[in-house]
C-alpha atoms as a PDB file:
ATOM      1  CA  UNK A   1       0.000   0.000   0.000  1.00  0.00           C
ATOM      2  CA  UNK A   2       1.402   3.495  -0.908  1.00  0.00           C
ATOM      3  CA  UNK A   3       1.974   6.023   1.518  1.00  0.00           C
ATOM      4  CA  UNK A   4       2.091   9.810   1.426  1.00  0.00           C
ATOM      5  CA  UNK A   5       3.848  11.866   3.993  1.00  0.00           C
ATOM      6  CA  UNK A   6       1.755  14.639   5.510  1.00  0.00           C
ATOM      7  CA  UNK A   7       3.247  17.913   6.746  1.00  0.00           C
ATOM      8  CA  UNK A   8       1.529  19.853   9.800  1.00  0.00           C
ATOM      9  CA  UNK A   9       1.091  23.943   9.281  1.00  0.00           C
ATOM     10  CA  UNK A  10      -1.092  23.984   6.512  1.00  0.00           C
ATOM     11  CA  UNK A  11      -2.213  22.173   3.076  1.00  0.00           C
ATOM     12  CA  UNK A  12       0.016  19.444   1.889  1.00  0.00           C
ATOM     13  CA  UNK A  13      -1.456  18.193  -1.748  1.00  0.00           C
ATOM     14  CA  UNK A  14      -1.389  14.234  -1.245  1.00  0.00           C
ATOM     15  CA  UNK A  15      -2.700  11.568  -4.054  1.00  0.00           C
ATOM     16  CA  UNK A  16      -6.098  12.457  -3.315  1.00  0.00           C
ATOM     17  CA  UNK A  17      -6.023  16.299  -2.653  1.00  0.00           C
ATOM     18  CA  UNK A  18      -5.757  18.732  -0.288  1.00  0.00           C
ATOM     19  CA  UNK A  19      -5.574  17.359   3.241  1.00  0.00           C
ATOM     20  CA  UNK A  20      -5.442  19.734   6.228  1.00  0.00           C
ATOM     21  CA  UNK A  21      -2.806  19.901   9.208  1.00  0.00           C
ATOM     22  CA  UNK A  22      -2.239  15.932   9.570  1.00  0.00           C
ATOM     23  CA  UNK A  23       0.841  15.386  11.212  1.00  0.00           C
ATOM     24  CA  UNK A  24       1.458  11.443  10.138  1.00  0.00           C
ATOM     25  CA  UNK A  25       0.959   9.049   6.987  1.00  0.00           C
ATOM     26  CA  UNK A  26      -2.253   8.005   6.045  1.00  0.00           C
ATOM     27  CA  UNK A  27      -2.809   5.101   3.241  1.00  0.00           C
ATOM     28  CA  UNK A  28      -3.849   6.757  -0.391  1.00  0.00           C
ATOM     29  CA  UNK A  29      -6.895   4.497  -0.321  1.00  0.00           C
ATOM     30  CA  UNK A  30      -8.363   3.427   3.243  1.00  0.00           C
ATOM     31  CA  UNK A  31     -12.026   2.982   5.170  1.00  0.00           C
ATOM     32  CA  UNK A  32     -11.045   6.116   6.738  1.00  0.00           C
ATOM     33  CA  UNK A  33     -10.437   7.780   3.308  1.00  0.00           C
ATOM     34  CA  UNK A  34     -12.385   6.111   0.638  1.00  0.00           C
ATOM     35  CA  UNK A  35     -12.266   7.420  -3.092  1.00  0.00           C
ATOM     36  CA  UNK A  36     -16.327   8.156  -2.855  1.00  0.00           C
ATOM     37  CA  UNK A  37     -15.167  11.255  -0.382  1.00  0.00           C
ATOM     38  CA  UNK A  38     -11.776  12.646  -2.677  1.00  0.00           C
ATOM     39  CA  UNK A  39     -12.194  14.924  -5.775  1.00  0.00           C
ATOM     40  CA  UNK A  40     -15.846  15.592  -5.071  1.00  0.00           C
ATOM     41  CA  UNK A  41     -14.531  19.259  -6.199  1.00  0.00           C
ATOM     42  CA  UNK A  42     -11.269  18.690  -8.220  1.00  0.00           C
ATOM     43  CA  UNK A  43      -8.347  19.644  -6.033  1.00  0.00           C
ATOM     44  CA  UNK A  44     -10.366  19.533  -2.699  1.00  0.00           C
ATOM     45  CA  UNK A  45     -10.839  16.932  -0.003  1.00  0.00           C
ATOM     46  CA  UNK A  46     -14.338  16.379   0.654  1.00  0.00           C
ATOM     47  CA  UNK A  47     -13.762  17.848   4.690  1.00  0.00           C
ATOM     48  CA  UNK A  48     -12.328  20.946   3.580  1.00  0.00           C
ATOM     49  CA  UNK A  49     -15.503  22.174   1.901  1.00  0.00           C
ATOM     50  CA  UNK A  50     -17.522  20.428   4.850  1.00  0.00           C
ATOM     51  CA  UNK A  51     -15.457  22.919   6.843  1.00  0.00           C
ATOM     52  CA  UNK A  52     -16.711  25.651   4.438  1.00  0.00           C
ATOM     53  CA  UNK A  53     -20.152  24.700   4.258  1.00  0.00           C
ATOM     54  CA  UNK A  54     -20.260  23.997   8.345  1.00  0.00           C
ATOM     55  CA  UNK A  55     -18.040  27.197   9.511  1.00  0.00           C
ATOM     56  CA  UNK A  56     -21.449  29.067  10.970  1.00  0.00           C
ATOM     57  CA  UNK A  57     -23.592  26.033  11.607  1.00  0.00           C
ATOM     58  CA  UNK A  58     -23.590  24.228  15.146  1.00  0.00           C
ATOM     59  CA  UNK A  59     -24.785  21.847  17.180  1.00  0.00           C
ATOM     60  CA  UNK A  60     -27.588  19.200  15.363  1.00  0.00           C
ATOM     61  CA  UNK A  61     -28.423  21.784  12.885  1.00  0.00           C
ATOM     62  CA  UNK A  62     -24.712  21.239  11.792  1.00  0.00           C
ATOM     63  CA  UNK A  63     -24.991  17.824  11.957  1.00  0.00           C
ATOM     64  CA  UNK A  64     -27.950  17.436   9.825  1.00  0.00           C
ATOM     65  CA  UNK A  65     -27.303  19.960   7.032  1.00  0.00           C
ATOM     66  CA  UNK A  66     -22.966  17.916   7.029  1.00  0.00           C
ATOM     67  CA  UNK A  67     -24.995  14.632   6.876  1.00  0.00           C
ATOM     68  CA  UNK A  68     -27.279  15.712   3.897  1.00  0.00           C
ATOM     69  CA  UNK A  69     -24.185  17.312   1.982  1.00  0.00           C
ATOM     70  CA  UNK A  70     -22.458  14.426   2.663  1.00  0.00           C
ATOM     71  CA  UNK A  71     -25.054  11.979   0.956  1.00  0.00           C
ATOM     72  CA  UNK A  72     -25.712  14.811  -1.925  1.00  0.00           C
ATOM     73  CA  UNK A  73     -22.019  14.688  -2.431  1.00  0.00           C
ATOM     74  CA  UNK A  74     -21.165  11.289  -2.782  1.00  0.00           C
ATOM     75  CA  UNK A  75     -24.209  10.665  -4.790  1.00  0.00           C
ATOM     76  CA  UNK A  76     -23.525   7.821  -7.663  1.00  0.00           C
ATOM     77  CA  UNK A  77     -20.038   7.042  -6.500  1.00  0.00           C
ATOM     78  CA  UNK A  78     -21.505   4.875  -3.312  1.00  0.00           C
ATOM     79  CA  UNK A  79     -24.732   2.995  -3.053  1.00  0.00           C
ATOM     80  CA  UNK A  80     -27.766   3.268  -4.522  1.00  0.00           C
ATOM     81  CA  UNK A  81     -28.628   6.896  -6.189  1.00  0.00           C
ATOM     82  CA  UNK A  82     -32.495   6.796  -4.636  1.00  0.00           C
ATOM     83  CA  UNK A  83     -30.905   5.462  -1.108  1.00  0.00           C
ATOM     84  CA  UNK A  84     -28.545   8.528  -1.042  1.00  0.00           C
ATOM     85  CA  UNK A  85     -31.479  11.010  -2.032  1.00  0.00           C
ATOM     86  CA  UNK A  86     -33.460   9.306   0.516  1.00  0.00           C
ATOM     87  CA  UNK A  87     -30.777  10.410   3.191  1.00  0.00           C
ATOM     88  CA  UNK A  88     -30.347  13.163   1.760  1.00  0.00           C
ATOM     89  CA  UNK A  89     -33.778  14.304   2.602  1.00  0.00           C
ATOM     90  CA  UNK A  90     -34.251  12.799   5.513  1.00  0.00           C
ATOM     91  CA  UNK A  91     -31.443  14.904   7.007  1.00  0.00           C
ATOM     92  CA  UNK A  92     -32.809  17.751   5.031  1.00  0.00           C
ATOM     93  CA  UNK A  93     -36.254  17.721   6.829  1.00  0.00           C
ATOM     94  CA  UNK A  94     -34.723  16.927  10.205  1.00  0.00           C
ATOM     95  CA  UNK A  95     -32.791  20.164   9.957  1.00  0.00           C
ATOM     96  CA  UNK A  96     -36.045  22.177   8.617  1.00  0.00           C
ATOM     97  CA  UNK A  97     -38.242  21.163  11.545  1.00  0.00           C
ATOM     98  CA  UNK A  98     -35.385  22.803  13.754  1.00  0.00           C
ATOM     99  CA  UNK A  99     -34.700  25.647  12.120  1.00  0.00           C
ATOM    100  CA  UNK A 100     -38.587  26.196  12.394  1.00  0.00           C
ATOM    101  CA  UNK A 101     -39.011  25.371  16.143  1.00  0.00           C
ATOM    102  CA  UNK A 102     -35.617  26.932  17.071  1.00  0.00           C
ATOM    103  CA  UNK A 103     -34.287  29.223  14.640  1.00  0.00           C
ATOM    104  CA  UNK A 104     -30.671  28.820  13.398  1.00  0.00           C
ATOM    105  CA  UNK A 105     -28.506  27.891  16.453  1.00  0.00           C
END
């Protein structure tokens, strides 16, 4: 299995893009890092635009909307297209019924 070397104190470009502030090796293809979550944009590990997307989210709100990207992200490239939707939607109307009881937190 081929390794990459990470660097800590900022991006280091691996194999399968940019990986943040990870100060040992990691395998290029892993359970931890499976090809379904690399390249979703090209050059960009799929955590660094959950990062993005997440920044002024928090608690379950955050949870639900990083579950639903997560699900519309991968979409085709895991299981079953209607399954992901499914998900997708389910976290989707989880997160509505909050932000309509609570508000944004």
């Amino acid at each position: 299995m081929k390794m990459t070397t990470l660097l800590t104190g900022g991006l280091s470009r691996g194999p399968g893009g940019l990986v943040k502030d990870l100060p040992f090796e990691v395998p290029e293809q892993d359970a931890i890092n499976p090809a379904h979550y690399k390249d979703i944009v090209p050059g960009y590990q799929y955590f660094d635009l959950m990062d993005f997307i997440l920044k002024d989210w928090k608690g379950s709100q955050a949870h639900a909307l990083g579950n639903a990207y997560k699900y519309l992200m991968r979409l085709g490239k895991k299981d079953d297209m209607p399954q992901e939707i499914d998900k997708a939607i389910w976290y989707l109307e989880r997160l509505k019924k909050d932000v309509k009881e609570n508000g944004k937190l």
